[in-house]
Protein backbone atom coordinates (compact mmCIF):
# COMPACT_ATOMS: atom_id res chain seq x y z
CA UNK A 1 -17.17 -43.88 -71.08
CA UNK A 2 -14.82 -42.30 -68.65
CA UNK A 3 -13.71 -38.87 -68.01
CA UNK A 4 -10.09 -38.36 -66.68
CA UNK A 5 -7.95 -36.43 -63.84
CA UNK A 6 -5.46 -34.36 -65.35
CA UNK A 7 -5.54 -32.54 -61.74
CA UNK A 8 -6.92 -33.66 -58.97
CA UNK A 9 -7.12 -30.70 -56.64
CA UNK A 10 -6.80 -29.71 -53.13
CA UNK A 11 -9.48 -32.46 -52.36
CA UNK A 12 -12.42 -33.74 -54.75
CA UNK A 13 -14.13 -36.33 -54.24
CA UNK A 14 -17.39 -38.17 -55.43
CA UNK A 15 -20.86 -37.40 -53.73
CA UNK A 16 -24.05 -38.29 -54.40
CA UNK A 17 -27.08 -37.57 -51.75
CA UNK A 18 -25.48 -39.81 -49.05
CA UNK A 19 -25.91 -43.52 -47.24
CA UNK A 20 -28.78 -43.25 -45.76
CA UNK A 21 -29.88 -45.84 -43.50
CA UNK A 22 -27.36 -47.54 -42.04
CA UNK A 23 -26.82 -44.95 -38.58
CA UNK A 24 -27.92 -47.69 -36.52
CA UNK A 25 -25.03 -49.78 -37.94
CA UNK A 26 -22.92 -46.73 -36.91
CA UNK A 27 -22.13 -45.99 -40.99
CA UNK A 28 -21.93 -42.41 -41.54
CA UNK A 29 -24.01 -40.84 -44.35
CA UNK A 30 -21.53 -38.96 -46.24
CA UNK A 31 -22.65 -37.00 -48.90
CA UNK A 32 -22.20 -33.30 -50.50
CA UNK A 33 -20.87 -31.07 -47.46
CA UNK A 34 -24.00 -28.47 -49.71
CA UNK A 35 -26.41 -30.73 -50.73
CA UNK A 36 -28.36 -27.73 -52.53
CA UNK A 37 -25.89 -27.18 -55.27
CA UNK A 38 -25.16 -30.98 -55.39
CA UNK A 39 -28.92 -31.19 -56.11
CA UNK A 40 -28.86 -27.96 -58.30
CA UNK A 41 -26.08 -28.94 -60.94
CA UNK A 42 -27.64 -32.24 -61.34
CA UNK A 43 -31.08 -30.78 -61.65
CA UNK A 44 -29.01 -28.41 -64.76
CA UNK A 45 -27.77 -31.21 -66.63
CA UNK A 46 -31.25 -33.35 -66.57
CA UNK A 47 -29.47 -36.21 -64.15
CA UNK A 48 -31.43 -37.73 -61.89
CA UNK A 49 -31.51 -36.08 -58.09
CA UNK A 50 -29.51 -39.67 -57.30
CA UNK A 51 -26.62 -39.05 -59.60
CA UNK A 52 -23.42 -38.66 -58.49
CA UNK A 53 -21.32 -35.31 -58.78
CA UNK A 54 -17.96 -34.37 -57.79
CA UNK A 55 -17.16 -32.06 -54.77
CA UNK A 56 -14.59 -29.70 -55.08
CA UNK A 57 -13.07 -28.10 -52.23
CA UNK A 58 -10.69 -24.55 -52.20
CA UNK A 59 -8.91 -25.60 -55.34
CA UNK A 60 -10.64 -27.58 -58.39
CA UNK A 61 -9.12 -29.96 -60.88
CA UNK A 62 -8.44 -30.41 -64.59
CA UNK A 63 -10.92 -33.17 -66.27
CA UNK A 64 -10.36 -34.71 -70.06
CA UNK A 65 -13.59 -35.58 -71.31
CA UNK A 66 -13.64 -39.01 -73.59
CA UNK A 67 -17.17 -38.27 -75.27
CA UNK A 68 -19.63 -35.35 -75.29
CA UNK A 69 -21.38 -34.67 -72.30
CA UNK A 70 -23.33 -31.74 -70.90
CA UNK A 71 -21.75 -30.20 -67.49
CA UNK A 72 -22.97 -27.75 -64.83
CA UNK A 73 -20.72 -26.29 -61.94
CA UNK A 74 -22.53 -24.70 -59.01
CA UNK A 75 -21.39 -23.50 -55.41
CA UNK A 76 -18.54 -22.02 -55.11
CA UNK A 77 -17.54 -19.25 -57.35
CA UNK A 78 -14.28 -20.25 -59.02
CA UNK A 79 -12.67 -19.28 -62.79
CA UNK A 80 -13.32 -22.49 -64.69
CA UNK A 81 -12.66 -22.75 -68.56
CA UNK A 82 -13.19 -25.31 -71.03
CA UNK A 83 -10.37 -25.42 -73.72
CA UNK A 84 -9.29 -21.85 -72.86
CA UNK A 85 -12.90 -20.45 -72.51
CA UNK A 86 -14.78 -19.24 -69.47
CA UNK A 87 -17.29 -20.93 -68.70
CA UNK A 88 -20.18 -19.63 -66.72
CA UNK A 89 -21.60 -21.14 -63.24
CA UNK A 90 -25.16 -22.57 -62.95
CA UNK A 91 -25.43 -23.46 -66.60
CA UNK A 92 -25.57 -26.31 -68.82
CA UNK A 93 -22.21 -26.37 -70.44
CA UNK A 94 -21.79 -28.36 -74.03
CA UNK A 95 -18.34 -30.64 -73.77
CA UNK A 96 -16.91 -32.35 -76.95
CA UNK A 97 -14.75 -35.86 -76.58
CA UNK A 98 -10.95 -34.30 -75.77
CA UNK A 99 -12.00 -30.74 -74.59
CA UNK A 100 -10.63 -29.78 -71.12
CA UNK A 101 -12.82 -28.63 -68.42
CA UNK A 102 -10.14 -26.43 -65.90
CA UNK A 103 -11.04 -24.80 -62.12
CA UNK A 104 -8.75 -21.31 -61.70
CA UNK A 105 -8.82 -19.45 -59.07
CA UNK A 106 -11.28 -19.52 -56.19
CA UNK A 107 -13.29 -16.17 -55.94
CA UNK A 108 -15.87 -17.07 -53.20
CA UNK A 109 -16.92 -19.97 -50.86
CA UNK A 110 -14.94 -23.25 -50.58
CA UNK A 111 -17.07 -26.12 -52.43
CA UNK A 112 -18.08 -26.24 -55.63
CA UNK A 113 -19.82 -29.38 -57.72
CA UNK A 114 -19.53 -30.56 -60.68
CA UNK A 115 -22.54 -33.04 -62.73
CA UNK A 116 -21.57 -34.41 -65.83
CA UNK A 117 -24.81 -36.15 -67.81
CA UNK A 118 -24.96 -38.96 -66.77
CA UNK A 119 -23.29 -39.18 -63.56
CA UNK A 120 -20.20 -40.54 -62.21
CA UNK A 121 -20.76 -44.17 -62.33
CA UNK A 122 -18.39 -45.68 -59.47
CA UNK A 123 -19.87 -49.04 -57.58
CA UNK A 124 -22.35 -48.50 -54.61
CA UNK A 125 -21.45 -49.10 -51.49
CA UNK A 126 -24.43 -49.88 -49.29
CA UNK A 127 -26.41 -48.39 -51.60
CA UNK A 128 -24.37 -44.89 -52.34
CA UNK A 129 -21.48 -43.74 -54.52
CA UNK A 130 -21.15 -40.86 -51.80
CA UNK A 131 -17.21 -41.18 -51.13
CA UNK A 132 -16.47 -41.28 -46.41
CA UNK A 133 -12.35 -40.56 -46.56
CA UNK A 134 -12.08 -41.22 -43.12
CA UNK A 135 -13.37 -44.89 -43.69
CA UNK A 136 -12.51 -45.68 -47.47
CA UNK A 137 -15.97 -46.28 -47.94
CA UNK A 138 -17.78 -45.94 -51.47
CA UNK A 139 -16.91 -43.16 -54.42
CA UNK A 140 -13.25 -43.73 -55.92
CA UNK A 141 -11.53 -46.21 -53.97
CA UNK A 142 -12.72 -44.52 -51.39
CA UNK A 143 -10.46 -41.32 -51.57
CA UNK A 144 -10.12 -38.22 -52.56
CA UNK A 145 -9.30 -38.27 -56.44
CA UNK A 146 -6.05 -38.09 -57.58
CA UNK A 147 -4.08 -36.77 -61.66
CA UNK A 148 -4.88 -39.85 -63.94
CA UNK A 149 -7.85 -41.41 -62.14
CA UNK A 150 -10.56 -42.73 -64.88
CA UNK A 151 -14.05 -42.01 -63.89
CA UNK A 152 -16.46 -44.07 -65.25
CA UNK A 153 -19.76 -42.04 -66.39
CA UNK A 154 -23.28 -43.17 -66.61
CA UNK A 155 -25.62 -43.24 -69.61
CA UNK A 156 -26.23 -39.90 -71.17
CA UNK A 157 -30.13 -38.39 -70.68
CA UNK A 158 -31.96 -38.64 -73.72
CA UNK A 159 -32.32 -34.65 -73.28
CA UNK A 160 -29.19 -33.55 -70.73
CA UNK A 161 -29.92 -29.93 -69.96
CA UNK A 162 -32.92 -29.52 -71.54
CA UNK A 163 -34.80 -28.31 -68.12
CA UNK A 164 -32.42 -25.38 -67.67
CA UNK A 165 -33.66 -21.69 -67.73
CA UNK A 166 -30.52 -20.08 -65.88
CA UNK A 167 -32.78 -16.37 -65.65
CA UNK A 168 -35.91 -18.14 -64.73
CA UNK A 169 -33.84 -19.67 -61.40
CA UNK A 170 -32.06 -17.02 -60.43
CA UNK A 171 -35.69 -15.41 -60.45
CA UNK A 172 -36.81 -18.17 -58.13
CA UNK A 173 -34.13 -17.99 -56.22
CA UNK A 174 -33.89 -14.28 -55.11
CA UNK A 175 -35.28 -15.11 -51.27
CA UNK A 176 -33.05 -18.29 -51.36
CA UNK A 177 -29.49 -17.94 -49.57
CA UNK A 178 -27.34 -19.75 -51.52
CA UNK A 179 -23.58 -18.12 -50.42
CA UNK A 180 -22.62 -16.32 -47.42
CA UNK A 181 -24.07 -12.78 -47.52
CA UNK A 182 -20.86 -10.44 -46.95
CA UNK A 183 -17.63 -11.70 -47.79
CA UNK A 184 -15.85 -9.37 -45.55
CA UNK A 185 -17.73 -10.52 -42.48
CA UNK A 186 -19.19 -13.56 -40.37
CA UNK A 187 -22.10 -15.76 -42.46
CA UNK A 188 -25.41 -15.34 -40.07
CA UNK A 189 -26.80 -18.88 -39.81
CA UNK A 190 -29.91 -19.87 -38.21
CA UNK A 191 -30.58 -22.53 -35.34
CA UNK A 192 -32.91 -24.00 -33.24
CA UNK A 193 -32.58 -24.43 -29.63
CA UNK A 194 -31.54 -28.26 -28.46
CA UNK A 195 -31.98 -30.81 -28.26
CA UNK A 196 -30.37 -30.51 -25.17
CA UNK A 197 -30.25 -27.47 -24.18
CA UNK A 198 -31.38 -27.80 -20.18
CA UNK A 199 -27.80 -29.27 -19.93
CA UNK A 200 -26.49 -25.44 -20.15
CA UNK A 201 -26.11 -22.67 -17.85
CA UNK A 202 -29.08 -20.07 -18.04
CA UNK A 203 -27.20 -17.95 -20.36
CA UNK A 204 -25.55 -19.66 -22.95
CA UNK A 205 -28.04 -19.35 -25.73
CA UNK A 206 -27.22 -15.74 -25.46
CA UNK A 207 -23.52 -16.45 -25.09
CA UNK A 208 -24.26 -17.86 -28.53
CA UNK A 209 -25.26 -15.43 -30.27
CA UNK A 210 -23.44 -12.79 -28.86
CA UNK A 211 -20.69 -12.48 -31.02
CA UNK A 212 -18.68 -14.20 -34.23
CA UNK A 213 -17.42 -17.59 -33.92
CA UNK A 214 -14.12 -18.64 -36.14
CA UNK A 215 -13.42 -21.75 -38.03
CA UNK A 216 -10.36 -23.31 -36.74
CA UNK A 217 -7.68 -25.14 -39.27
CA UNK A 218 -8.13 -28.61 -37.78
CA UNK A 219 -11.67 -28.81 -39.14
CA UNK A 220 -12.87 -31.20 -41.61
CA UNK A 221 -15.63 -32.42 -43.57
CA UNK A 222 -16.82 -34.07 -40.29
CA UNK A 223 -17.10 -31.08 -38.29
CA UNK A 224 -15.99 -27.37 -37.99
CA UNK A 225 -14.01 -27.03 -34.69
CA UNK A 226 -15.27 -23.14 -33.83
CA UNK A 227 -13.42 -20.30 -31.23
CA UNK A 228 -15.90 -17.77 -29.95
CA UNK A 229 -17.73 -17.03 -27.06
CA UNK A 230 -17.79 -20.28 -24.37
CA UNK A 231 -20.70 -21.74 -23.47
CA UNK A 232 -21.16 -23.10 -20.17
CA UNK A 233 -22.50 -25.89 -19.19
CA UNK A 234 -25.11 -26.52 -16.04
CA UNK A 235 -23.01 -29.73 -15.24
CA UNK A 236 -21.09 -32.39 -17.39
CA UNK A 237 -20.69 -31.74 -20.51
CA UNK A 238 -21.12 -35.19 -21.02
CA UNK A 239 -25.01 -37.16 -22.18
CA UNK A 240 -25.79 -40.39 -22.72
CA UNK A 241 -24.73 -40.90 -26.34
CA UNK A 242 -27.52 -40.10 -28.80
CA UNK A 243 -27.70 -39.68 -32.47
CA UNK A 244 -25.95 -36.37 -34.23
CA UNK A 245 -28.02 -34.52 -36.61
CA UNK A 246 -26.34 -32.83 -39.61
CA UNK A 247 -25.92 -29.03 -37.91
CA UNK A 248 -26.12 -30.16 -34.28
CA UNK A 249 -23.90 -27.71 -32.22
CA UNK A 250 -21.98 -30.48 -30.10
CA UNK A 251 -20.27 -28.50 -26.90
CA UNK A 252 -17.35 -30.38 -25.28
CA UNK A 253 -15.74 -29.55 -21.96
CA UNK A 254 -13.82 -26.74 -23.32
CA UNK A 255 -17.00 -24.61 -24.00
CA UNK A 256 -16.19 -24.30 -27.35
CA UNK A 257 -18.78 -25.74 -30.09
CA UNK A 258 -18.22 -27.76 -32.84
CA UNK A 259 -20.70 -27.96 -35.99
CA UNK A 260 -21.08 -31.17 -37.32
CA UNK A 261 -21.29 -31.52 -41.01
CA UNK A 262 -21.60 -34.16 -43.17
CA UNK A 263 -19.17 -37.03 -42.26
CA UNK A 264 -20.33 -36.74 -38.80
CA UNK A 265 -20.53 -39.66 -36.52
CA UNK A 266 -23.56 -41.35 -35.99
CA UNK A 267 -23.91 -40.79 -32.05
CA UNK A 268 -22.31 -38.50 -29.80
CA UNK A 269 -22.06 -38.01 -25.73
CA UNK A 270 -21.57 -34.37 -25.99
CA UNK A 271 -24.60 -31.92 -25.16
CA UNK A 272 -25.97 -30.03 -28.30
CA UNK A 273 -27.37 -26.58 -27.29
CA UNK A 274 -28.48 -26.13 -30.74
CA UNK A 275 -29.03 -27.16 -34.46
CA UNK A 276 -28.91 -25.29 -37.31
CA UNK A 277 -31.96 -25.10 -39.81
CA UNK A 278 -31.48 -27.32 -42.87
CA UNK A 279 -32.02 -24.28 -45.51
CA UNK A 280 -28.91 -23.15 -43.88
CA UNK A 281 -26.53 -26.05 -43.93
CA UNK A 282 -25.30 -24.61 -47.87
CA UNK A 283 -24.43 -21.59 -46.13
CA UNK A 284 -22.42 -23.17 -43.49
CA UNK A 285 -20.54 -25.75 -46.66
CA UNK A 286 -19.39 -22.22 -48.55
CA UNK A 287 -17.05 -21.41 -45.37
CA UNK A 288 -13.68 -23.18 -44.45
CA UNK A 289 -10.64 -22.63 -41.87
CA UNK A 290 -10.60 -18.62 -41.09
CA UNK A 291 -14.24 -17.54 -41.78
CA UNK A 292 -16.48 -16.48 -39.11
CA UNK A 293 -20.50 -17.39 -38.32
CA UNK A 294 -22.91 -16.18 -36.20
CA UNK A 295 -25.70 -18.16 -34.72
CA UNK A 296 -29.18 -16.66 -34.40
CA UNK A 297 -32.23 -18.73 -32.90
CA UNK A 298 -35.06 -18.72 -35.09
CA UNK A 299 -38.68 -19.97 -35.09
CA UNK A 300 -39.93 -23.26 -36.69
CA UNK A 301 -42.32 -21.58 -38.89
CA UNK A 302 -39.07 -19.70 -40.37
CA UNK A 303 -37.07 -22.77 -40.24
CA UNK A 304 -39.28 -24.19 -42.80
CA UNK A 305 -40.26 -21.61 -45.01
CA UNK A 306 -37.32 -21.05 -45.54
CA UNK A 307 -36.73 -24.94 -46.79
CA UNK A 308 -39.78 -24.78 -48.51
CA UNK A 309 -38.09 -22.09 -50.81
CA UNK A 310 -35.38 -23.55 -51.49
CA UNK A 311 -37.11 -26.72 -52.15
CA UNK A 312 -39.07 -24.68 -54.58
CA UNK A 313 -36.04 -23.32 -56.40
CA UNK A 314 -34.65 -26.57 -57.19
CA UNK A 315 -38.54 -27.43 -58.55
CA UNK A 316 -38.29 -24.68 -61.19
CA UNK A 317 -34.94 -25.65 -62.32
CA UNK A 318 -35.89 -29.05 -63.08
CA UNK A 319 -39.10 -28.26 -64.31
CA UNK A 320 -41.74 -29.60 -61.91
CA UNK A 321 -42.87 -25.86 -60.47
């Protein structure tokens, strides 16, 4: 069965967890720019954590459903009704064969996803549905989707939804950062020093964190180009290329960093003074062109404990707490 694009959006496209694996070919992995609520809305509808969802970004589309499915939207806060009603986020949704599922306006953060029981059911490429623009490589064509696109869906769960307690996770997720804490001002994110930071002037860690840095317009899904504070470097700028972590702060000439995200490159010759923590990459996914961040260096021990609770959130939501 298929569900259809009656509006496509400012860009959606389809994500599952990403192409892992093939780096050393110099494939980039792809995958959900927040890979928590990619994980979450599957984890709602009873999909397994490998299904595909779609990722919607600033402004959401209009799907036609052509059978009954279950649906869950996470993320982003947006106005979404099906057939005229409101629907509410982080739920399991009900949707009939010719009912209308429709994103309004954007309220807070810039990507939401949507799982529909099942999945989204495109071919894998190298072993992923997770949809690389830049390359035309796997989801839809490999594109962003477009108004009367056909989806094809996966088989249904025997019991779609039937994990979801939407009070019992918002109870598990109260020390679990899920959107940027104050919408008037800069998104605190956490990093880790390196891994190269002896390739900076004594300083620039606390050039870092000194003060906001702002999302320029030419950034992407591969990176967020950043204005804020320079950062100097001890010499070149330039390092023998190396492999670029998802977070790594990448510091060109110019002083300025830039984030990398999830259709990074696999390697890179610019020093990275830091990376931020994993538990904080969802954070850093809610924010696009205009928002501000500030970097904080945090330990290890805090870097994964705070993983470790999210990872635990996402346990009681699909029932394995």
């Amino acid at each position: 069965m298929i569900v259809r694009v009656k509006k496509a959006g400012v860009l959606t496209t389809v994500q599952d967890r990403g192409r892992w694996g093939y780096q050393a070919l110099g494939v980039p992995v792809a995958g959900p720019m927040d890979s928590y609520s990619h994980r979450l809305a599957n984890a709602i509808v009873g999909n397994d954590e490998r299904a595909a969802t779609l990722e919607v970004t600033l402004a959401g589309p209009a799907l036609e459903f052509a059978d009954d499915r279950c649906v869950a939207v996470t993320g982003a806060e947006f106005e979404v009704s099906l057939d005229g009603r409101a629907i509410s986020a982080n739920s399991p949704v009900r949707v009939a064969a010719g009912e209308r599922l429709v994103f309004g306006r954007r309220i807070r953060g810039a990507r939401a996803y949507i799982a529909i029981s099942g999945g989204i059911d495109t071919p894998p490429v190298l072993g992923s549905r997770a949809t690389h623009v830049p390359s035309a490589m796997g989801g839809f064509n490999g594109r962003a989707l477009k108004s009367g696109d056909d989806l094809p869906l996966g088989r249904r769960p025997a019991e779609a939804g039937r994990y979801v307690q939407p009070a019992r996770h918002a109870q598990s997720s109260r020390r679990v950062r899920l959107q940027p804490d104050d919408i008037h001002g800069p998104t605190i994110l956490r990093v880790l020093p390196g891994p190269q930071l002896d390739r900076f002037a004594a300083r620039a860690m606390d050039a870092l964190q000194s003060a906001p840095y702002r999302i320029e317009t030419d950034s992407n899904r591969m990176g967020y180009r950043l204005a804020g504070p320079r950062l100097e470097h001890a010499g070149d700028a330039q390092v023998t290329s190396d492999a670029t972590p998802l977070g790594a702060l990448q510091v060109p000439a110019s002083g300025q960093p830039i984030l990398l995200m999830a259709d990074r490159q696999t390697t890179g010759g610019y020093a990275k003074i830091a990376t931020m923590i994993s538990a904080d990459v969802c954070l850093a996914a809610q924010l696009g062109p205009g928002d501000e961040m500030r970097f904080v260096v945090c330990s290890a021990r805090e870097a994964l404990a705070a993983l470790i609770a999210q990872e635990q959130s996402l346990m009681a939501v699909a029932g394995r707490s």
